[in-house]
PDB file of N, CA and C in Angstrom:
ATOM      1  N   UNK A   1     -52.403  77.313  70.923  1.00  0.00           N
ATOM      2  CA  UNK A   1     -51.859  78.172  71.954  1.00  0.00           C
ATOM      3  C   UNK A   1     -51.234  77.346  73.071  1.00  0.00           C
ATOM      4  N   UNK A   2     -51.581  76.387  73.576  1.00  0.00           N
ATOM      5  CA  UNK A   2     -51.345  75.353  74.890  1.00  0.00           C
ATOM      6  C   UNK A   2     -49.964  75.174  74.202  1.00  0.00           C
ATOM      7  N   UNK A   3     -49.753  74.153  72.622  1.00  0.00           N
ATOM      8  CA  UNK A   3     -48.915  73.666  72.249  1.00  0.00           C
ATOM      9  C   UNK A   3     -47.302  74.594  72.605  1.00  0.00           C
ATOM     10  N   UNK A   4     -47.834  75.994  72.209  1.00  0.00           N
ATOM     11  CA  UNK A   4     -46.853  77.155  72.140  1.00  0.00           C
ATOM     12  C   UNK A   4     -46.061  77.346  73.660  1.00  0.00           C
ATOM     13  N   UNK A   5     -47.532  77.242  74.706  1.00  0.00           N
ATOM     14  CA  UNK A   5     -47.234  77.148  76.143  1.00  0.00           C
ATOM     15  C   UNK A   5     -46.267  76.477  76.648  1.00  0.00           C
ATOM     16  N   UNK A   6     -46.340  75.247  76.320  1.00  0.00           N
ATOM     17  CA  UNK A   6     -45.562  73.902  76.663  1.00  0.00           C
ATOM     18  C   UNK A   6     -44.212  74.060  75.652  1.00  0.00           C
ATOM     19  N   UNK A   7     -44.038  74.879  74.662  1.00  0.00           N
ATOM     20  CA  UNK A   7     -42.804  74.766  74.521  1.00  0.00           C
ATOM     21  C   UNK A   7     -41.644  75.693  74.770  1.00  0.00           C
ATOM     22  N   UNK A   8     -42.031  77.295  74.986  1.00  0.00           N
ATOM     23  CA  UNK A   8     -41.591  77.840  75.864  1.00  0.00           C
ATOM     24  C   UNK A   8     -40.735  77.558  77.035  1.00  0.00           C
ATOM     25  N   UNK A   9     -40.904  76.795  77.693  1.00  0.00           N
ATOM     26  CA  UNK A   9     -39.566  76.108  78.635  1.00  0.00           C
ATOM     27  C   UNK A   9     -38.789  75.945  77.849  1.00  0.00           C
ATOM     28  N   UNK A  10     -38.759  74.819  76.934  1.00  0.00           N
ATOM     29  CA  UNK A  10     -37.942  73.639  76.365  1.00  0.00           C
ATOM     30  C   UNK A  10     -37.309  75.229  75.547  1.00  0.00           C
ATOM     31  N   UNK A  11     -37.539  76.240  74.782  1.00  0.00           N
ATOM     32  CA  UNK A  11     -37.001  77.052  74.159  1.00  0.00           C
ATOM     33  C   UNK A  11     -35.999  77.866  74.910  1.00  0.00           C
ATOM     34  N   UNK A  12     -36.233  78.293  76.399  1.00  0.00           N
ATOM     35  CA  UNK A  12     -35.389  78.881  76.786  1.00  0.00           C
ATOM     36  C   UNK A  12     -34.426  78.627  77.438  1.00  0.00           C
ATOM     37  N   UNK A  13     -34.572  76.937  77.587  1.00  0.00           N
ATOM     38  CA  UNK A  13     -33.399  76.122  77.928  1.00  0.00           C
ATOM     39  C   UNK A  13     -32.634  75.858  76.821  1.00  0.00           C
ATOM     40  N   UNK A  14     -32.989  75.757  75.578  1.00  0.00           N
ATOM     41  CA  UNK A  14     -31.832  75.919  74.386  1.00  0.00           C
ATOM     42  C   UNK A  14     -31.385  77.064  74.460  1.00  0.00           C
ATOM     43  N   UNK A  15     -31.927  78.240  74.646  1.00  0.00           N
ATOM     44  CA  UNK A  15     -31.368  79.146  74.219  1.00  0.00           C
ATOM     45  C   UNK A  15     -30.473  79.962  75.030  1.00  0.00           C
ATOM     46  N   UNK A  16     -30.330  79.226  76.312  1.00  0.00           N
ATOM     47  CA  UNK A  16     -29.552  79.776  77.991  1.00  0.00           C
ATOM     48  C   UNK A  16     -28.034  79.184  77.715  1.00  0.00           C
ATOM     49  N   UNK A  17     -27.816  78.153  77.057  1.00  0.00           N
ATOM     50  CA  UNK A  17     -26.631  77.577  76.785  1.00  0.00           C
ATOM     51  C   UNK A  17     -25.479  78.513  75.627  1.00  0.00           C
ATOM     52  N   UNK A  18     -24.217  78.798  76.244  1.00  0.00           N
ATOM     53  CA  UNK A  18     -23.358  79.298  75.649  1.00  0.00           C
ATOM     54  C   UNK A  18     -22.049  78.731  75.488  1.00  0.00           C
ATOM     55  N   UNK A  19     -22.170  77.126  74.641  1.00  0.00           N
ATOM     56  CA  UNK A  19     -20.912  76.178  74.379  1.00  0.00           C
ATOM     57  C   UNK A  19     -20.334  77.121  73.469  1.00  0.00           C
ATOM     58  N   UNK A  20     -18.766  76.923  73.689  1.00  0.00           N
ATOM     59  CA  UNK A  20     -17.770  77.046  72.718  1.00  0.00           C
ATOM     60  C   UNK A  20     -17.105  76.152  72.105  1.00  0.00           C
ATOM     61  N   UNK A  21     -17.678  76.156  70.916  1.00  0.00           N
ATOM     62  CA  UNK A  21     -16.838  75.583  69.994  1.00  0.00           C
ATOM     63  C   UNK A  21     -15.495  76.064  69.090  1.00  0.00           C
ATOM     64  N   UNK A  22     -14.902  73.850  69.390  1.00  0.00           N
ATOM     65  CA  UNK A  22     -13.234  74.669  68.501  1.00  0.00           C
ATOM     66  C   UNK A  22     -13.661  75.310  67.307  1.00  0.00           C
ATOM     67  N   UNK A  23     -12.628  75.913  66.790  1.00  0.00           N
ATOM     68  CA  UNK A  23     -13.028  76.953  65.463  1.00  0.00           C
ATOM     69  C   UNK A  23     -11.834  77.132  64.828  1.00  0.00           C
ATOM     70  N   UNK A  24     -11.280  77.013  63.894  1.00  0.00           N
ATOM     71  CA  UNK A  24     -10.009  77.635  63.396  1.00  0.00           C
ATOM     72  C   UNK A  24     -10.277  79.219  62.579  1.00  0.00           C
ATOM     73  N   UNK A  25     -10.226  80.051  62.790  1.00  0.00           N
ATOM     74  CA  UNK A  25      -9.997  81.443  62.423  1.00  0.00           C
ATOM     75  C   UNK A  25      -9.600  81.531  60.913  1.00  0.00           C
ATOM     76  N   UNK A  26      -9.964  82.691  60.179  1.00  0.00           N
ATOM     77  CA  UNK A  26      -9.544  83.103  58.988  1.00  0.00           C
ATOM     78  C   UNK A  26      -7.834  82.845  59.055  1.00  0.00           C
ATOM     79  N   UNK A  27      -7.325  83.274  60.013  1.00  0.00           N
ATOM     80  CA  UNK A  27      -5.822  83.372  59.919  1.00  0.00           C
ATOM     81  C   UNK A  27      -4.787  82.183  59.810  1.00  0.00           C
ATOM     82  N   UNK A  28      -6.271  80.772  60.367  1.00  0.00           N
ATOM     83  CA  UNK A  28      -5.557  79.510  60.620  1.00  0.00           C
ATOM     84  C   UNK A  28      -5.329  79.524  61.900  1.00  0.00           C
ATOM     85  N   UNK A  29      -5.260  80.361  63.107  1.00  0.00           N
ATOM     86  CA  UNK A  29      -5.034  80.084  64.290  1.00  0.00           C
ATOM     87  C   UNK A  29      -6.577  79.056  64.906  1.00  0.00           C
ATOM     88  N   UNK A  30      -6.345  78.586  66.193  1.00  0.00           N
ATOM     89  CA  UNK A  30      -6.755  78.162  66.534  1.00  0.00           C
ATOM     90  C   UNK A  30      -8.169  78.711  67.441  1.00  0.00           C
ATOM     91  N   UNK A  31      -8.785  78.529  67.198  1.00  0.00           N
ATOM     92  CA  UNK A  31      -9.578  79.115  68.327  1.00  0.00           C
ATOM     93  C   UNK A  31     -10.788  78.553  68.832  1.00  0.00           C
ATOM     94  N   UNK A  32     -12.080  79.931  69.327  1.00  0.00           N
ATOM     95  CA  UNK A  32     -13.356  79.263  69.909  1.00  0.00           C
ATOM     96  C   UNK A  32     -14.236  80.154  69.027  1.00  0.00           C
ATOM     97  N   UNK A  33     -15.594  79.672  68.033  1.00  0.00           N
ATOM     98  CA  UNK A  33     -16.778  79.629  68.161  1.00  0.00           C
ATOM     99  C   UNK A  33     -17.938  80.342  69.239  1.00  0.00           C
ATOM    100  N   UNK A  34     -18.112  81.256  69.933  1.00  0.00           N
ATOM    101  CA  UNK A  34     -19.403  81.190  70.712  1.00  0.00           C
ATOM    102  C   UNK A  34     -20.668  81.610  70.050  1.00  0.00           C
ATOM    103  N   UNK A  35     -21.470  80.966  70.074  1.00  0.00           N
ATOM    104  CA  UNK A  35     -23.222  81.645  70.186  1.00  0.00           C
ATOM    105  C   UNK A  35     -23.904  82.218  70.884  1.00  0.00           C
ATOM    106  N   UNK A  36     -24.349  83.299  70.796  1.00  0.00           N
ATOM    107  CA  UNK A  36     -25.058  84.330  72.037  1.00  0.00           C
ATOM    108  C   UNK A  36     -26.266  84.312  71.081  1.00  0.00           C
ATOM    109  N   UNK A  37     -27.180  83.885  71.517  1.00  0.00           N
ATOM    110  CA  UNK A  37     -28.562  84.011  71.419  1.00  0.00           C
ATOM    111  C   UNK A  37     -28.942  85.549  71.889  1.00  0.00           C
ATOM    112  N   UNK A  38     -29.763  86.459  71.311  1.00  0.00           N
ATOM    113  CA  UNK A  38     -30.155  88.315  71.812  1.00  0.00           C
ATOM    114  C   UNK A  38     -31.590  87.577  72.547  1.00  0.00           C
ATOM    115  N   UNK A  39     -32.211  86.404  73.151  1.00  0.00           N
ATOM    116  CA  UNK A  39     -33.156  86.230  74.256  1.00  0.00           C
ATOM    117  C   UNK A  39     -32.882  86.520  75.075  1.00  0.00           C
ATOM    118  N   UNK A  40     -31.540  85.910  75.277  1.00  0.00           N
ATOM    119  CA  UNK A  40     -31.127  86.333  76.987  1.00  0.00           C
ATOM    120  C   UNK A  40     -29.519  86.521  77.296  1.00  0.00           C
ATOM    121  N   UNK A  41     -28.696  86.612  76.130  1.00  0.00           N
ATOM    122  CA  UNK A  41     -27.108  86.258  76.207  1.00  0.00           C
ATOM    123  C   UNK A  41     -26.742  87.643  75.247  1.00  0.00           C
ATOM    124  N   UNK A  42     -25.984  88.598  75.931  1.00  0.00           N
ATOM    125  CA  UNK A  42     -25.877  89.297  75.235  1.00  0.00           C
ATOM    126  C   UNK A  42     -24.245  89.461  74.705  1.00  0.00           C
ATOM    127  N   UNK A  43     -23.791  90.193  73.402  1.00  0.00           N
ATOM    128  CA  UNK A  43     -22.533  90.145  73.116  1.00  0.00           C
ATOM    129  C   UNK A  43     -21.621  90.214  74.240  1.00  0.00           C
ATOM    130  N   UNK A  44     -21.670  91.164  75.097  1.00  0.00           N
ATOM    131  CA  UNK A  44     -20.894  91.402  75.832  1.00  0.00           C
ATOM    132  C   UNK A  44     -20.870  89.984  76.993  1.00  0.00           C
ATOM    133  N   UNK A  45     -21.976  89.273  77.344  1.00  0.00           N
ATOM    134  CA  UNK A  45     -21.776  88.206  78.136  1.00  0.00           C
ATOM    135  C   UNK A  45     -20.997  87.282  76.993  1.00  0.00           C
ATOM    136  N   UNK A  46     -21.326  87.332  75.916  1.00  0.00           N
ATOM    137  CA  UNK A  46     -20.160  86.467  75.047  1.00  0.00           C
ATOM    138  C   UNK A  46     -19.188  86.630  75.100  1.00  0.00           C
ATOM    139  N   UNK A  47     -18.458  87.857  75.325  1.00  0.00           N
ATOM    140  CA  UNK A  47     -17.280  88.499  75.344  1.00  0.00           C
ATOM    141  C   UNK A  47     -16.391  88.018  76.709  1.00  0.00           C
ATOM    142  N   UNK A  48     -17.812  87.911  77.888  1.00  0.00           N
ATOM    143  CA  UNK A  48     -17.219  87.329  79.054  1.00  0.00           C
ATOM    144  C   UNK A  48     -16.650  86.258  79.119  1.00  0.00           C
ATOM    145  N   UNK A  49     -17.069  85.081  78.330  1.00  0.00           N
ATOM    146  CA  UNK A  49     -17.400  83.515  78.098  1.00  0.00           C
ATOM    147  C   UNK A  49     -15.780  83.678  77.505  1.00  0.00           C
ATOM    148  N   UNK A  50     -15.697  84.383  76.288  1.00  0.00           N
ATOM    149  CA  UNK A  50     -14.401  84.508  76.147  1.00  0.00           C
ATOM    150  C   UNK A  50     -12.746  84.945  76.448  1.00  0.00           C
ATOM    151  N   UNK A  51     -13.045  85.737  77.290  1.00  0.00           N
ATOM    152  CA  UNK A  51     -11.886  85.878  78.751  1.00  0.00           C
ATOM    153  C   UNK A  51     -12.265  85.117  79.347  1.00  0.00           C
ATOM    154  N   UNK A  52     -13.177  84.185  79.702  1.00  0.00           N
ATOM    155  CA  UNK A  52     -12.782  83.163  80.664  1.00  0.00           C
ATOM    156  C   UNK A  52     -11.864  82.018  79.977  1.00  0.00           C
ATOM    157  N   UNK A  53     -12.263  82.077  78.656  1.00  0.00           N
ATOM    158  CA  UNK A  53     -11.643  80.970  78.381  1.00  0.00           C
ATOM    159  C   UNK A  53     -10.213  80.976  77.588  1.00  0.00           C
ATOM    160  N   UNK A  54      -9.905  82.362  77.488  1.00  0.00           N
ATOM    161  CA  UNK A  54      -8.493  83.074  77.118  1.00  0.00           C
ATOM    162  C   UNK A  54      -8.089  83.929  78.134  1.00  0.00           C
ATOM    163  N   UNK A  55      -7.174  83.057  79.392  1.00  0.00           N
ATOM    164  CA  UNK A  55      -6.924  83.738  79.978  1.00  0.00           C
ATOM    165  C   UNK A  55      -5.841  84.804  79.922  1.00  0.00           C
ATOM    166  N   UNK A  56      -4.881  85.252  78.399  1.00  0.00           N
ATOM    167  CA  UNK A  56      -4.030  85.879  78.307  1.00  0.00           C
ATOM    168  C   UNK A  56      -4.484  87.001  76.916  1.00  0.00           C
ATOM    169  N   UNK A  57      -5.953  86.902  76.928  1.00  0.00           N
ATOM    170  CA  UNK A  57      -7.166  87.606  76.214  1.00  0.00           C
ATOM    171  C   UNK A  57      -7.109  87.364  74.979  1.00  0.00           C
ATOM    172  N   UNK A  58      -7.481  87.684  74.329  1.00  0.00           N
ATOM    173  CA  UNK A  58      -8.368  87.333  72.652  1.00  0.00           C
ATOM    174  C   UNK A  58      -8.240  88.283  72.007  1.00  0.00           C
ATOM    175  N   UNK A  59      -8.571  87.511  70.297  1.00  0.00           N
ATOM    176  CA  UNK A  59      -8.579  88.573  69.383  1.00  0.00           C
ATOM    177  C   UNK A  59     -10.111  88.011  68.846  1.00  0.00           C
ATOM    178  N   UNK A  60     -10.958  89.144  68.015  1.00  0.00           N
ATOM    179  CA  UNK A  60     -12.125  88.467  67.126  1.00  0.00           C
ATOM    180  C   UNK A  60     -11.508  88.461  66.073  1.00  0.00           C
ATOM    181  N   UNK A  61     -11.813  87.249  65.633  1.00  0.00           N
ATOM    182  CA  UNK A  61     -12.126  87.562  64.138  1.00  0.00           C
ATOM    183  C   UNK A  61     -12.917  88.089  63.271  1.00  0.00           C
ATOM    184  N   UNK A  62     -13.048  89.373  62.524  1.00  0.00           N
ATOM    185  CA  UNK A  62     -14.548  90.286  61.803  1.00  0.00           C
ATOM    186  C   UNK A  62     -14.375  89.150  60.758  1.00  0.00           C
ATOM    187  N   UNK A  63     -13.840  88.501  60.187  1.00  0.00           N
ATOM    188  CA  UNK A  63     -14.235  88.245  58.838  1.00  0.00           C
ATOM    189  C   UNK A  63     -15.203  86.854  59.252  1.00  0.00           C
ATOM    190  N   UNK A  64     -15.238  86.144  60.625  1.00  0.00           N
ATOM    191  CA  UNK A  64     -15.866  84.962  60.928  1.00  0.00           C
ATOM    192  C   UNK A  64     -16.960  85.067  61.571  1.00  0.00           C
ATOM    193  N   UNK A  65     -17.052  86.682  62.325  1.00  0.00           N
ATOM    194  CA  UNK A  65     -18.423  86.736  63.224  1.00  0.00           C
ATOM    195  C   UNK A  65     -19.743  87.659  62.114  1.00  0.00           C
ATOM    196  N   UNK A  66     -20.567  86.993  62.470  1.00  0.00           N
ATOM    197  CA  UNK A  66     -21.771  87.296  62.172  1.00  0.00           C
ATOM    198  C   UNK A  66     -23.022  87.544  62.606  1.00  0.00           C
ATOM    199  N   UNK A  67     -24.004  87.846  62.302  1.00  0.00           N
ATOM    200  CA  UNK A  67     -25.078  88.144  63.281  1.00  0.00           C
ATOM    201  C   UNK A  67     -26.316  86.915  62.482  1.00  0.00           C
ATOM    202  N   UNK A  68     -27.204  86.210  62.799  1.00  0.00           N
ATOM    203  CA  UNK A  68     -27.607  85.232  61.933  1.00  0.00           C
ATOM    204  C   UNK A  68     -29.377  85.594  62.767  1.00  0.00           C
ATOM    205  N   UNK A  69     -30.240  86.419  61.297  1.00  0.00           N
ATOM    206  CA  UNK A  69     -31.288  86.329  61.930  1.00  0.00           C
ATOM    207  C   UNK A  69     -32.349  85.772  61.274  1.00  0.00           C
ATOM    208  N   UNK A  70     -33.699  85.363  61.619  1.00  0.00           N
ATOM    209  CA  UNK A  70     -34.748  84.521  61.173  1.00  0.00           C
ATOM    210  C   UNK A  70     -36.256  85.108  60.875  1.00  0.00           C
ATOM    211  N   UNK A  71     -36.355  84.818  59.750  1.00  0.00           N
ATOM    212  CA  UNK A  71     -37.705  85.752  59.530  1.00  0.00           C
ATOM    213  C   UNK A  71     -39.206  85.696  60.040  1.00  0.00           C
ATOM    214  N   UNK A  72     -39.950  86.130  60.782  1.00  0.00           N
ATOM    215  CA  UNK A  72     -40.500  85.525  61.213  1.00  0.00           C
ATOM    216  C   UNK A  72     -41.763  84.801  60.155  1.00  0.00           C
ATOM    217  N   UNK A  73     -42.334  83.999  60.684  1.00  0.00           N
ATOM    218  CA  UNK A  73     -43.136  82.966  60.063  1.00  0.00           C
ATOM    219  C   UNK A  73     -44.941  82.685  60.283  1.00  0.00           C
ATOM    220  N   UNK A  74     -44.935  84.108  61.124  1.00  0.00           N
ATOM    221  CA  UNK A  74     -46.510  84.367  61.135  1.00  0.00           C
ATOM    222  C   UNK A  74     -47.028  82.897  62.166  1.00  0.00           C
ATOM    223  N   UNK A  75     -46.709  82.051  62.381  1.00  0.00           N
ATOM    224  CA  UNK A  75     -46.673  80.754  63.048  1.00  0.00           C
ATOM    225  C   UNK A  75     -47.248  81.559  64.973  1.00  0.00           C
ATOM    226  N   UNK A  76     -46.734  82.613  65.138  1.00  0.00           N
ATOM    227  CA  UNK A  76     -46.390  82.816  66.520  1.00  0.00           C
ATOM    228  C   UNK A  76     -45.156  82.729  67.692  1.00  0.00           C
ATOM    229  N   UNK A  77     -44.586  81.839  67.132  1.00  0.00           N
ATOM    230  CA  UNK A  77     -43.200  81.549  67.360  1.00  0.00           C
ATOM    231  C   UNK A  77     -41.890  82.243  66.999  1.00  0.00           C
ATOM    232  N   UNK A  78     -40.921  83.286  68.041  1.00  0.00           N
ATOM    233  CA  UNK A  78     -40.360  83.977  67.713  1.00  0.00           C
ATOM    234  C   UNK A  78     -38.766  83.437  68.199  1.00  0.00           C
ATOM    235  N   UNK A  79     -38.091  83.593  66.689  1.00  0.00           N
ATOM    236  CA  UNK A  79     -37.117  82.986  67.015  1.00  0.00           C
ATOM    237  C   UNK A  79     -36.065  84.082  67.119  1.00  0.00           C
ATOM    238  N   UNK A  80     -34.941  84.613  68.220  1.00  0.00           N
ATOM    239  CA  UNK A  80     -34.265  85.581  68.619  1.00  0.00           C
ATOM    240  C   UNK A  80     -32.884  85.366  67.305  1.00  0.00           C
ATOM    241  N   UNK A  81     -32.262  86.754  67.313  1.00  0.00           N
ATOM    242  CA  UNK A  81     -31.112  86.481  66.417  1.00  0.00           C
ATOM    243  C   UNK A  81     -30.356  86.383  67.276  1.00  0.00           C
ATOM    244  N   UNK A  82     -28.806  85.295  66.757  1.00  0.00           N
ATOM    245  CA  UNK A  82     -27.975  84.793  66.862  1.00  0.00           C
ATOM    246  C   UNK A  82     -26.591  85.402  66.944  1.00  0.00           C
ATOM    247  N   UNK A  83     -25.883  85.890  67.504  1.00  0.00           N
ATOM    248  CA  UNK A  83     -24.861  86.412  67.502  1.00  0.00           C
ATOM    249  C   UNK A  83     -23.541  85.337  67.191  1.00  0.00           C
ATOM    250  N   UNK A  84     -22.624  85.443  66.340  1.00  0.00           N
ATOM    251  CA  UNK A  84     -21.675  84.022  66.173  1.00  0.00           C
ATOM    252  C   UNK A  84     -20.371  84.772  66.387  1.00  0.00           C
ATOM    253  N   UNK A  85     -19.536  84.837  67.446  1.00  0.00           N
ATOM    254  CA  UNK A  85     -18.175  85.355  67.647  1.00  0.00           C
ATOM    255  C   UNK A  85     -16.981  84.191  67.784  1.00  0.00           C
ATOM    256  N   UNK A  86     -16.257  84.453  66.575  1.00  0.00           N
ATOM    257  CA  UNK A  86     -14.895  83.613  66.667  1.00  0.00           C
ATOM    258  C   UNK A  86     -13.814  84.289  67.360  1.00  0.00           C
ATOM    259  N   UNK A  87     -12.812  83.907  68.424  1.00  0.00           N
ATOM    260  CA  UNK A  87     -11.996  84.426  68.874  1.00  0.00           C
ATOM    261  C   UNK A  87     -10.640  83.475  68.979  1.00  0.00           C
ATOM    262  N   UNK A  88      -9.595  84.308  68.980  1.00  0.00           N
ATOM    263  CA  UNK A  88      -8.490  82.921  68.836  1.00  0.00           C
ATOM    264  C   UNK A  88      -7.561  83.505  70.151  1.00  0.00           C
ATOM    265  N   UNK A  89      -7.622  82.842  70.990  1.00  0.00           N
ATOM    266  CA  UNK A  89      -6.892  83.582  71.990  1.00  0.00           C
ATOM    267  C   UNK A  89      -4.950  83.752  71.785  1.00  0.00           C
ATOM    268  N   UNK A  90      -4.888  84.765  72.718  1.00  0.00           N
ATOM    269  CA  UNK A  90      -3.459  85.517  72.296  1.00  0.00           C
ATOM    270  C   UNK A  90      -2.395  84.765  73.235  1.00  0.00           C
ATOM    271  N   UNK A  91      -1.483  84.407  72.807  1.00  0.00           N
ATOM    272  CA  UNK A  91      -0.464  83.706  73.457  1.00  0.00           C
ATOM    273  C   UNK A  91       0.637  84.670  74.465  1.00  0.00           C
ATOM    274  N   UNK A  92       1.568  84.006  75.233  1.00  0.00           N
ATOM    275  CA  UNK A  92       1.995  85.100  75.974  1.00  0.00           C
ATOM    276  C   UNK A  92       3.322  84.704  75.557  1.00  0.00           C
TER     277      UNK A  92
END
């Protein structure tokens, strides 16, 4: 139980981070990667992450985003699902 205690921080500092990564799209365009963790980042704050970083707005890609979840393992340790949104931003 202590062990579980002590790692709790260290978990929700991985899981507070929302890097975008480059990504190239089904279409071949160029784009971004984000990860939204459902602990504390929700699609729609992903969605934010992505107008910030397309400032002439975005498209998703459905055929690249996914939802990625983990079974749990009776361990005690609960690992949140993963939200994965590719977006290729729109040119002007």
């Amino acid at each position: 139980m202590k062990k579980t205690l002590l790692l709790i921080p260290l978990l929700l500092t991985a899981c507070a981070s929302m890097q975008p990564t480059p990504q190239t799209t089904s279409s071949g365009k160029a784009g971004y990667k984000l990860t939204c963790s459902e602990f504390n980042t929700t699609i729609e704050q992903c969605k934010v992450k992505a107008s910030e970083l397309c400032s002439h707005g975005y498209d998703v890609d459905p055929h690249m985003t996914f939802r990625e979840t983990f079974p749990d393992s009776g361990d005690g340790i609960y690992m949140p699902a993963r939200n994965h949104v590719v977006v290729s931003c729109k040119q002007v």
